[in-house]
Each structure stands twice: as C-alpha cells, then as structure tokens.
Protein backbone atom coordinates (compact mmCIF):
# COMPACT_ATOMS: atom_id res chain seq x y z
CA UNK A 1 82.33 -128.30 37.65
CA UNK A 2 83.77 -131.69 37.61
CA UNK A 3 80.87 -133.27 39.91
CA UNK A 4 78.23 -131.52 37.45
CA UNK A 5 80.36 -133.15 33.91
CA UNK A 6 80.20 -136.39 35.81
CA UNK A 7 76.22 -135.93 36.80
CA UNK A 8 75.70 -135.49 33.19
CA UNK A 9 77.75 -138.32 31.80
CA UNK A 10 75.95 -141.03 33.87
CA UNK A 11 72.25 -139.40 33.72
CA UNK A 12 73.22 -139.95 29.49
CA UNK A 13 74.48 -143.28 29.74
CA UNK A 14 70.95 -144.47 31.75
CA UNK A 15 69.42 -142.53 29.51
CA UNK A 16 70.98 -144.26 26.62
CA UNK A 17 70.14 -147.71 28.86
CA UNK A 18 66.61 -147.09 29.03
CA UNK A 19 66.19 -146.81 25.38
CA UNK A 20 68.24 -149.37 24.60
CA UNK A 21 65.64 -151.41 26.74
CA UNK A 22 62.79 -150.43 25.39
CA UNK A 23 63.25 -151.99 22.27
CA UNK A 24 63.46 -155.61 23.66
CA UNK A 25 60.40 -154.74 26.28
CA UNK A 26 58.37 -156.21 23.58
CA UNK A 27 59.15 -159.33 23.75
CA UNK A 28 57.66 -161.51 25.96
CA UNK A 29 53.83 -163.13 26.59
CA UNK A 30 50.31 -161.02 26.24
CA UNK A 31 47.27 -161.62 27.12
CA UNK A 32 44.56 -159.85 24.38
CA UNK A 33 41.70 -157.41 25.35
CA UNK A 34 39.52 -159.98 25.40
CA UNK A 35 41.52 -162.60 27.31
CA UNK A 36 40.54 -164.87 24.78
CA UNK A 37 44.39 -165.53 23.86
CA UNK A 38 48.01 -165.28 24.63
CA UNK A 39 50.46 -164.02 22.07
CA UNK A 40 53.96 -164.61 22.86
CA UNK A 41 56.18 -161.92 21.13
CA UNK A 42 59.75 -162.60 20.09
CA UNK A 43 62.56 -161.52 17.55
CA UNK A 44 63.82 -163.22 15.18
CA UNK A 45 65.86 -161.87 12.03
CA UNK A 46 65.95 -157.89 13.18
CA UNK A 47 62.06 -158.01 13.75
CA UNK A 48 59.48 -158.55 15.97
CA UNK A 49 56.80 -161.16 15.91
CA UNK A 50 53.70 -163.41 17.68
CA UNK A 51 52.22 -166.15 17.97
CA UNK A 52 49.82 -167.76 19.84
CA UNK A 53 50.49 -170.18 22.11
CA UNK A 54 47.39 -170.10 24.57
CA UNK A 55 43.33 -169.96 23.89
CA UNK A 56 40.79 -169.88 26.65
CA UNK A 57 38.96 -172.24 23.93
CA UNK A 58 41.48 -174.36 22.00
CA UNK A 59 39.08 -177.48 21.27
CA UNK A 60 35.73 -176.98 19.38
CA UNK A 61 32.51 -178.24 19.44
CA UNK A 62 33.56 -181.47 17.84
CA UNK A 63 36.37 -182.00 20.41
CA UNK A 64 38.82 -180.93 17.79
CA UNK A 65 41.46 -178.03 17.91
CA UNK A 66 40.22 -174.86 16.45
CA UNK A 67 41.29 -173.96 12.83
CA UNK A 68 41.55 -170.70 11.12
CA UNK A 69 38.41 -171.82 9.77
CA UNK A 70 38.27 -167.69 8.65
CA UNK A 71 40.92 -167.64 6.26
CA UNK A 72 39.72 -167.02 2.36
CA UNK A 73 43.30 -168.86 1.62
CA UNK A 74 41.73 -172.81 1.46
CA UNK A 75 44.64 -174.66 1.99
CA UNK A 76 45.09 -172.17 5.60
CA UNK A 77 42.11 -172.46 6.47
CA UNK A 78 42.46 -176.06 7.93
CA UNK A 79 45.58 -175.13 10.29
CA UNK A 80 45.29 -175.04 13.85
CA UNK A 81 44.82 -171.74 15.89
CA UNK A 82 46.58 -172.60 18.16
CA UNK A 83 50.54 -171.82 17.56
CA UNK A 84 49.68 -169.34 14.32
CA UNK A 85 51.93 -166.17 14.16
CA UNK A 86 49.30 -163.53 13.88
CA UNK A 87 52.04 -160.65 14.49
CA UNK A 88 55.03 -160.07 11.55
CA UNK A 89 57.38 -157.98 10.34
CA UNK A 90 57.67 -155.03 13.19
CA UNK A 91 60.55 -152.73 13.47
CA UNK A 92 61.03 -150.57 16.94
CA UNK A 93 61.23 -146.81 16.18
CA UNK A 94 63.21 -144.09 17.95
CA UNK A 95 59.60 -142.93 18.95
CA UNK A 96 59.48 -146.30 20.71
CA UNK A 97 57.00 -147.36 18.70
CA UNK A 98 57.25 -150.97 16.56
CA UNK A 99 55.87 -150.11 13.23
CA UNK A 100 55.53 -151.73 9.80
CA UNK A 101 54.19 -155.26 10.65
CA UNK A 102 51.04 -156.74 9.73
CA UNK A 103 48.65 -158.44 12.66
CA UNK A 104 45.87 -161.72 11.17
CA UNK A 105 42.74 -161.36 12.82
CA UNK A 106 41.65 -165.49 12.95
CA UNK A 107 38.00 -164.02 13.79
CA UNK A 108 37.65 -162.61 10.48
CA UNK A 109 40.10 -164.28 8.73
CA UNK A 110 41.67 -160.43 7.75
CA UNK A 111 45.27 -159.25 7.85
CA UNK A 112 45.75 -155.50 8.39
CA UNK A 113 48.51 -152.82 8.85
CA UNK A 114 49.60 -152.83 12.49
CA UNK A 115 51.67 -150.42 15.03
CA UNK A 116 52.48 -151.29 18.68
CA UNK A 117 53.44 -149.01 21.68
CA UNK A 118 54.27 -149.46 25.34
CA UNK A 119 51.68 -148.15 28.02
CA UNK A 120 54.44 -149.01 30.76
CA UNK A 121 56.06 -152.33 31.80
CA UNK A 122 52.87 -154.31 31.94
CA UNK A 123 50.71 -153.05 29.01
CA UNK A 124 50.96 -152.45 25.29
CA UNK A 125 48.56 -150.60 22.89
CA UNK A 126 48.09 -152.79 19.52
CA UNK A 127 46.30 -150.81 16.81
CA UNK A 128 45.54 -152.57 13.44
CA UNK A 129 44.44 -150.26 10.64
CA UNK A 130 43.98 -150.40 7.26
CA UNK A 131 45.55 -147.37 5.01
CA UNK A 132 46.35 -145.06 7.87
CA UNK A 133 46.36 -144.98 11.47
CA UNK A 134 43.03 -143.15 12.20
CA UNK A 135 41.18 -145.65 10.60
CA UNK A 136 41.65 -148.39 13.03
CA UNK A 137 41.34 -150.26 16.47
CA UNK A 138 43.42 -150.27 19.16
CA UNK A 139 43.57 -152.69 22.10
CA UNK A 140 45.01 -152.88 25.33
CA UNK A 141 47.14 -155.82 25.80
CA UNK A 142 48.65 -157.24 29.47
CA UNK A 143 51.87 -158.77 30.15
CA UNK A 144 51.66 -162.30 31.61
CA UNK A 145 53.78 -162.96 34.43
C-alpha cells in the first residue's frame, strides 16, 4: 500500500512537471510554413510574443532592407521587416493552448486574432482567424535548432 501511495505521488509531481513545461515550450526560434522567416518567441510581462529576426530575403530589389511596405498605418509602413514583432499578447491555457494574441501578416499588411498549440517538441500549429476559429488558417511551424 505504501509502494502504490508513493507510485502515485511521484507519477503527480511529473505530471505536474510536464505541464508546468509546456507553458515555456513556446519560447524559442521558428521557422514559418513557408521558410520564408524565423520568428523568435519570448515572454515578456506574463505573455508571449515574436518577432522576426531572420528572412530568406531581407534586402530588396533596390539593395535596401525590406519594409512593411503593406501596412495601411503610413508612418509603419516605412519600418524594416526585419526585427518587427508580428506575434502579441498570448496567454498559455490549461488546454495548453496560448490564446488571445494577435499575429501581423507583413504580406498583407493585416492583423488578425491568433491561437497557438504544440504538435510535439519540434512543431507548433499557428492559426490566425478573424471572429472565430473556423474561419481561419493554420500553419505548421518548426523549431530551429
């Protein structure tokens, strides 16, 4: 009986471990779907964020780093791509899901609603969405090592 009370106290405590885990296995660096860009994923106030600090294509045409050229805001629309924090405001769930944040598309120059979930160690699912979930995209994103 004692063996069995102890079995069940440590598989709780790794349990409690693992989730406690989970919640920081967000942070880190991703590489998008596309493997167009690197978003590197960090905390800062109680929430989770990104930027991105990598492009395959940093420099345009005129030898000059890319701006969010996209943006209907005029006085954004000159910054550099490079180092924008397209990810804000996410808040990890007991579901182990980070919900609540917003993600920027600098393609389109569009914010919309945003949830993120771990596939395993290696892989996260980002779906933007605008109004609820269904409506939306999701991609596949890949931790870089």
């Amino acid at each position: 009986m004692m063996k069995r009370s102890l079995l069940i106290i440590l598989l709780l405590i790794a349990i409690s471990n693992t989730f406690a885990q989970n919640k920081d296995a967000l942070a880190g660096k991703w590489l998008t779907t596309s493997g167009d860009a690197q978003i590197q994923i960090f905390q800062i106030g109680g929430k989770f964020s990104g930027k991105i600090v990598w492009l395959k294509k940093p420099i345009d045409s005129m030898g000059k780093p890319e701006t969010d050229d996209k943006n209907p805001d005029v006085n954004l629309a000159k910054r550099p791509i490079l180092g924008l924090e397209m990810l804000k405001g996410f808040t990890y769930t007991e579901e182990g899901i980070w919900e609540g944040g917003t993600i920027y598309d600098p393609k389109t120059g569009k914010t919309y609603s945003c949830k993120i979930s771990m596939v395993d160690n290696n892989q996260i699912h980002v779906r933007g969405f605008v109004g609820i979930s269904l409506l939306g995209r999701t991609e596949t994103w890949s931790r870089v090592r």
